[in-house]
N, C-alpha and C. Protein backbone atom coordinates (compact mmCIF):
# COMPACT_ATOMS: atom_id res chain seq x y z
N UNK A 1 0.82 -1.19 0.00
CA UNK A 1 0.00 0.00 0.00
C UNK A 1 0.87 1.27 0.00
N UNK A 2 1.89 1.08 0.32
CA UNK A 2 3.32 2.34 0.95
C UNK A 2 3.02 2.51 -0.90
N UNK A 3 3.84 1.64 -1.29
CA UNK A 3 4.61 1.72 -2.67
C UNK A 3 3.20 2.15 -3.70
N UNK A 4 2.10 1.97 -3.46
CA UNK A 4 0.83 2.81 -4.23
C UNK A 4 0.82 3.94 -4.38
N UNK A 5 1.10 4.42 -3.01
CA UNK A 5 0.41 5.76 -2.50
C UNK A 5 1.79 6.83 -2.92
N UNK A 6 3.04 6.03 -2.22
CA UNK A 6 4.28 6.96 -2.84
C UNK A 6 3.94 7.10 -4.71
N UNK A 7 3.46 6.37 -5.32
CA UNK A 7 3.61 6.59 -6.65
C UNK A 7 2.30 7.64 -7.08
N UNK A 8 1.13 7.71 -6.36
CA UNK A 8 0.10 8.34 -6.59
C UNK A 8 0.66 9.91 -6.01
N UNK A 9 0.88 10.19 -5.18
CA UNK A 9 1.26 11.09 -4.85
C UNK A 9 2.77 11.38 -5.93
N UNK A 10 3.56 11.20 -6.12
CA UNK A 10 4.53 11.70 -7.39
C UNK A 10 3.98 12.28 -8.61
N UNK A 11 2.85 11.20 -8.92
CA UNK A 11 1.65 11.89 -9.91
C UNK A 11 1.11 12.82 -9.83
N UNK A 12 0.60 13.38 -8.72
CA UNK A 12 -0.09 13.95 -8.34
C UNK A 12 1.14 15.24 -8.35
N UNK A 13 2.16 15.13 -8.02
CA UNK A 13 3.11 16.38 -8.06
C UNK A 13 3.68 16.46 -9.12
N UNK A 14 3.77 15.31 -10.37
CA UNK A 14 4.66 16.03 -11.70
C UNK A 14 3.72 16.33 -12.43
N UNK A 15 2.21 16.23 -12.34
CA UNK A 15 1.66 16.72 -13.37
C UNK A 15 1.28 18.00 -13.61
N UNK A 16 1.38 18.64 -12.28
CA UNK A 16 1.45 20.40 -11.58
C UNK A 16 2.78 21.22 -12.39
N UNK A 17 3.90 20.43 -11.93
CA UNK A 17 5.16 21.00 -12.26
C UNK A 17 5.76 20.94 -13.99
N UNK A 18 5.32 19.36 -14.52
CA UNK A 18 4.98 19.49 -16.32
C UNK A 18 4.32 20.44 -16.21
N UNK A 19 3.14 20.87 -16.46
CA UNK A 19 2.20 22.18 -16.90
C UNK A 19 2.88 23.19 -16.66
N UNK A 20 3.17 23.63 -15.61
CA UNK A 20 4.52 24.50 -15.46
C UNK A 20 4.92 25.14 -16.07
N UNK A 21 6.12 24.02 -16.10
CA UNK A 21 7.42 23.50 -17.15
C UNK A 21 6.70 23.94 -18.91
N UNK A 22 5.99 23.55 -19.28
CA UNK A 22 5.38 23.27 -20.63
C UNK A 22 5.11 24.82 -20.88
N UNK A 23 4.26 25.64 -19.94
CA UNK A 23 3.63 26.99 -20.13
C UNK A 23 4.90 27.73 -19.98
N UNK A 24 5.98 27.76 -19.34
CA UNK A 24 7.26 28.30 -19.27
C UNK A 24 7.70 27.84 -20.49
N UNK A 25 8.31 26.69 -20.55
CA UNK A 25 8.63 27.02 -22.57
C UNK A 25 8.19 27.38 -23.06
N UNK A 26 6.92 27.42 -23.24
CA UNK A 26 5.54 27.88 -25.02
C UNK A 26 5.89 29.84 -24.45
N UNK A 27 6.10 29.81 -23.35
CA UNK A 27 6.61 31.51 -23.08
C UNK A 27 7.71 31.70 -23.65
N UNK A 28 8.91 31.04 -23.49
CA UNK A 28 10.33 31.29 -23.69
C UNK A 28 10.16 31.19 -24.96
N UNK A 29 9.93 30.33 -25.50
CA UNK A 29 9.89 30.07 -27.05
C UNK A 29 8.86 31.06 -28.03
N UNK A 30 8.05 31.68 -27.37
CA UNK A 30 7.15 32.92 -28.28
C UNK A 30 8.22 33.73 -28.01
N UNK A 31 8.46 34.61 -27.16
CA UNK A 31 9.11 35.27 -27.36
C UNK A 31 11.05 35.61 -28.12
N UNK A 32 11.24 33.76 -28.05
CA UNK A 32 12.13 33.73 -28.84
C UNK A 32 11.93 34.18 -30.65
N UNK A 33 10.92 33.69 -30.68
CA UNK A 33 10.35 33.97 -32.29
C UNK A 33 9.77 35.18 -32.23
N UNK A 34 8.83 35.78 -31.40
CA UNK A 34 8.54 37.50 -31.36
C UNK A 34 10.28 38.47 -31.92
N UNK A 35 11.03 38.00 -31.17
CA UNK A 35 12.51 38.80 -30.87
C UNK A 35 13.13 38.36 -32.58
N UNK A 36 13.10 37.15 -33.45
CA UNK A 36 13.29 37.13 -34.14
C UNK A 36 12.64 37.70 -35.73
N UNK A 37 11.33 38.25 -35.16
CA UNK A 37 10.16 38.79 -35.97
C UNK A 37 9.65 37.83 -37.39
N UNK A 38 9.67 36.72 -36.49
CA UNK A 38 8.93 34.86 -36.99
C UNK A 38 7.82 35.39 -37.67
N UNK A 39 7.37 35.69 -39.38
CA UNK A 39 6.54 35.79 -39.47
C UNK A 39 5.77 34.26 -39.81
N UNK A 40 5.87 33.04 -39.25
CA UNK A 40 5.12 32.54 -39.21
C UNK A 40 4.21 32.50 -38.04
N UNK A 41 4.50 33.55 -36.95
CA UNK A 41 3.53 33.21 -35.88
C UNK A 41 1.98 33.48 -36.52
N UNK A 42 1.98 34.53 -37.46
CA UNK A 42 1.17 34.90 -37.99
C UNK A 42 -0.32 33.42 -38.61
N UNK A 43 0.69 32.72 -38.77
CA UNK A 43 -0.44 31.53 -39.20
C UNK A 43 -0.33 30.29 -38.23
N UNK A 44 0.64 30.66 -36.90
CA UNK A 44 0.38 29.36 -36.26
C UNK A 44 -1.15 29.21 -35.70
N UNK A 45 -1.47 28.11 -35.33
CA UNK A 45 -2.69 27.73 -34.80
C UNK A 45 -2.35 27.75 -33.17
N UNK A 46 -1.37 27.88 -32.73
CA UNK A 46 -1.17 27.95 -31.31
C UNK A 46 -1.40 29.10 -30.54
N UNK A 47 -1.21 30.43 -31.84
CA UNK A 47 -1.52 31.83 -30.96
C UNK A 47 -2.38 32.16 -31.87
N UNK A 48 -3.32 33.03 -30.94
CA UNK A 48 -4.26 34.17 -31.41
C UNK A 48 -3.87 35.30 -31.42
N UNK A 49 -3.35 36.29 -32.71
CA UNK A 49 -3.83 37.72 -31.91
C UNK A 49 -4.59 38.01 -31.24
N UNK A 50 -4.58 38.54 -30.46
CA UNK A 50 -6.02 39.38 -29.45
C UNK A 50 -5.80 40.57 -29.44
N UNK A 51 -4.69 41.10 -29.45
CA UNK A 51 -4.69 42.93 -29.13
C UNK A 51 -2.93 43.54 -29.32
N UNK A 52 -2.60 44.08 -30.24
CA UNK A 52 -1.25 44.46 -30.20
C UNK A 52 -1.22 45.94 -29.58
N UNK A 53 -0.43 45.79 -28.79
CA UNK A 53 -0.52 46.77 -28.14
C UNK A 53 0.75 48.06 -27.98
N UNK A 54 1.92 47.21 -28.64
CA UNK A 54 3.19 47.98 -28.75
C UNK A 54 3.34 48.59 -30.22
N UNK A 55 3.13 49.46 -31.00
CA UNK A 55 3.77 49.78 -31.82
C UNK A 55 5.05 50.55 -32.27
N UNK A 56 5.15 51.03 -33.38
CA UNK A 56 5.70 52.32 -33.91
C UNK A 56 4.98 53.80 -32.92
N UNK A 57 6.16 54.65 -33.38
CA UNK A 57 5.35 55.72 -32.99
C UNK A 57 4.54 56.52 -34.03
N UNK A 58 2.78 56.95 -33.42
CA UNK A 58 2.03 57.07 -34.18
C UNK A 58 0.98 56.24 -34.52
N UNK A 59 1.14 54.57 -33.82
CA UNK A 59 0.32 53.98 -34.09
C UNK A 59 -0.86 53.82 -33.30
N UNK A 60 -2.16 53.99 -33.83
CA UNK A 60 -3.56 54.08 -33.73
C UNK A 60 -3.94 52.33 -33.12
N UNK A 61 -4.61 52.25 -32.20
CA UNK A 61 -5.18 50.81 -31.96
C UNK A 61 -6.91 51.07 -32.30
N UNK A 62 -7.35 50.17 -33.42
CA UNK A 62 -8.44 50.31 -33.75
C UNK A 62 -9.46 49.09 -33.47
N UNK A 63 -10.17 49.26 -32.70
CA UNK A 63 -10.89 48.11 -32.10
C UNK A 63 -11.74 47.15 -33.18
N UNK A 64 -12.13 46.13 -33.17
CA UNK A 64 -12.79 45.02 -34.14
C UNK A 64 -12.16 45.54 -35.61
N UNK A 65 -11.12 45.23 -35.83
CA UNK A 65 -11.67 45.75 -37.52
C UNK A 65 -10.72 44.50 -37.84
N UNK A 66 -11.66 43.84 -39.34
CA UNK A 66 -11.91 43.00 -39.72
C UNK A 66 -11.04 43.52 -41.36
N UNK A 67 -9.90 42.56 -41.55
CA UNK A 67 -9.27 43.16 -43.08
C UNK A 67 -9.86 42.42 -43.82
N UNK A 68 -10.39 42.38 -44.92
CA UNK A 68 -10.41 42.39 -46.29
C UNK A 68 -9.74 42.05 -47.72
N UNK A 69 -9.25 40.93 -48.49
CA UNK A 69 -8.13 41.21 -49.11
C UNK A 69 -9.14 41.63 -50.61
N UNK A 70 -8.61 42.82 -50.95
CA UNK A 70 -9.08 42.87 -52.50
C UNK A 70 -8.27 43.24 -54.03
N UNK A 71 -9.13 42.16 -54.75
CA UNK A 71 -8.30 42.25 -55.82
C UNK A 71 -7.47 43.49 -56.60
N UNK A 72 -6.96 43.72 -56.90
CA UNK A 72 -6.66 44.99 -57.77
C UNK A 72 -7.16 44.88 -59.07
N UNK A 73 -7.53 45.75 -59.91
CA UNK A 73 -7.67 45.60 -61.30
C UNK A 73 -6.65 46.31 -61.86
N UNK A 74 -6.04 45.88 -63.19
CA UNK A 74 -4.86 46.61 -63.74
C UNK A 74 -5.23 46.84 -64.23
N UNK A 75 -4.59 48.49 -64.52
CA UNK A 75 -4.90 49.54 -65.05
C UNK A 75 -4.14 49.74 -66.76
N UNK A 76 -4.29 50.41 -67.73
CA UNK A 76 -3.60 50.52 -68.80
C UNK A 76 -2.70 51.80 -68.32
N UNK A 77 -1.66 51.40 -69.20
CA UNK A 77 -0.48 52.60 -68.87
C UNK A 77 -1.28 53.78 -69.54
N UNK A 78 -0.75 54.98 -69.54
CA UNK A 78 -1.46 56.40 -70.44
C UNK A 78 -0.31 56.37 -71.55
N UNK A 79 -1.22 56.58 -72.45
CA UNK A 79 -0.17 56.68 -73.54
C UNK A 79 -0.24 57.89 -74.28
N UNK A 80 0.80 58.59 -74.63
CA UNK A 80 0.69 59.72 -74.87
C UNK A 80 -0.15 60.15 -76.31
N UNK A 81 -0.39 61.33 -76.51
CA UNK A 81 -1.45 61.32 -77.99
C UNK A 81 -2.10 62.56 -77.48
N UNK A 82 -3.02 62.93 -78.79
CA UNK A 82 -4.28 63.66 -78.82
C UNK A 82 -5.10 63.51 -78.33
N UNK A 83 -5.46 63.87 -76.61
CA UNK A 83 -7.01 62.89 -76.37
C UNK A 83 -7.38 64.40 -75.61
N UNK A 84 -8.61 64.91 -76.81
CA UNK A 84 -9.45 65.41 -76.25
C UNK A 84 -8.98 66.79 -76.92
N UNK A 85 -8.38 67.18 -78.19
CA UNK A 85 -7.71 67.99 -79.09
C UNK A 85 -8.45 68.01 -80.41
């Protein structure tokens, strides 16, 4: 019964100290890739933006806004001539 309970209780204390351990790396390691300016954080599935809060100076924080990507249409060059002579 000794040798149960010593092992339940060890369990009971590394699974506190893993989680820890685990949330202390996934820290060390974002900010290793933040400091390197990782633009894949951008598409990991592990982080969310939620709110940037440090910028440049000058920068505006604009609440909910939702981007958009839109096509461009190409334009014709102007070509020089008589238009409208």
């Amino acid at each position: 019964m000794t040798a149960l309970g010593m092992f339940l209780a060890s369990l009971i204390l590394l699974v506190p100290v893993w989680l820890i351990w685990r949330a202390f790396n996934n820290s060390r390691q974002l900010e290793r890739r933040l400091l390197k300016g990782d633009a894949t954080l951008l598409d990991d599935d592990r982080y969310q933006i939620d709110r940037v809060t440090l910028g440049p100076a000058g920068t505006e924080l604009i609440e909910d806004v939702q981007f958009v990507a839109v096509a461009q249409v190409p334009t014709q060059p102007w070509q020089g001539g008589n238009h409208g002579q």
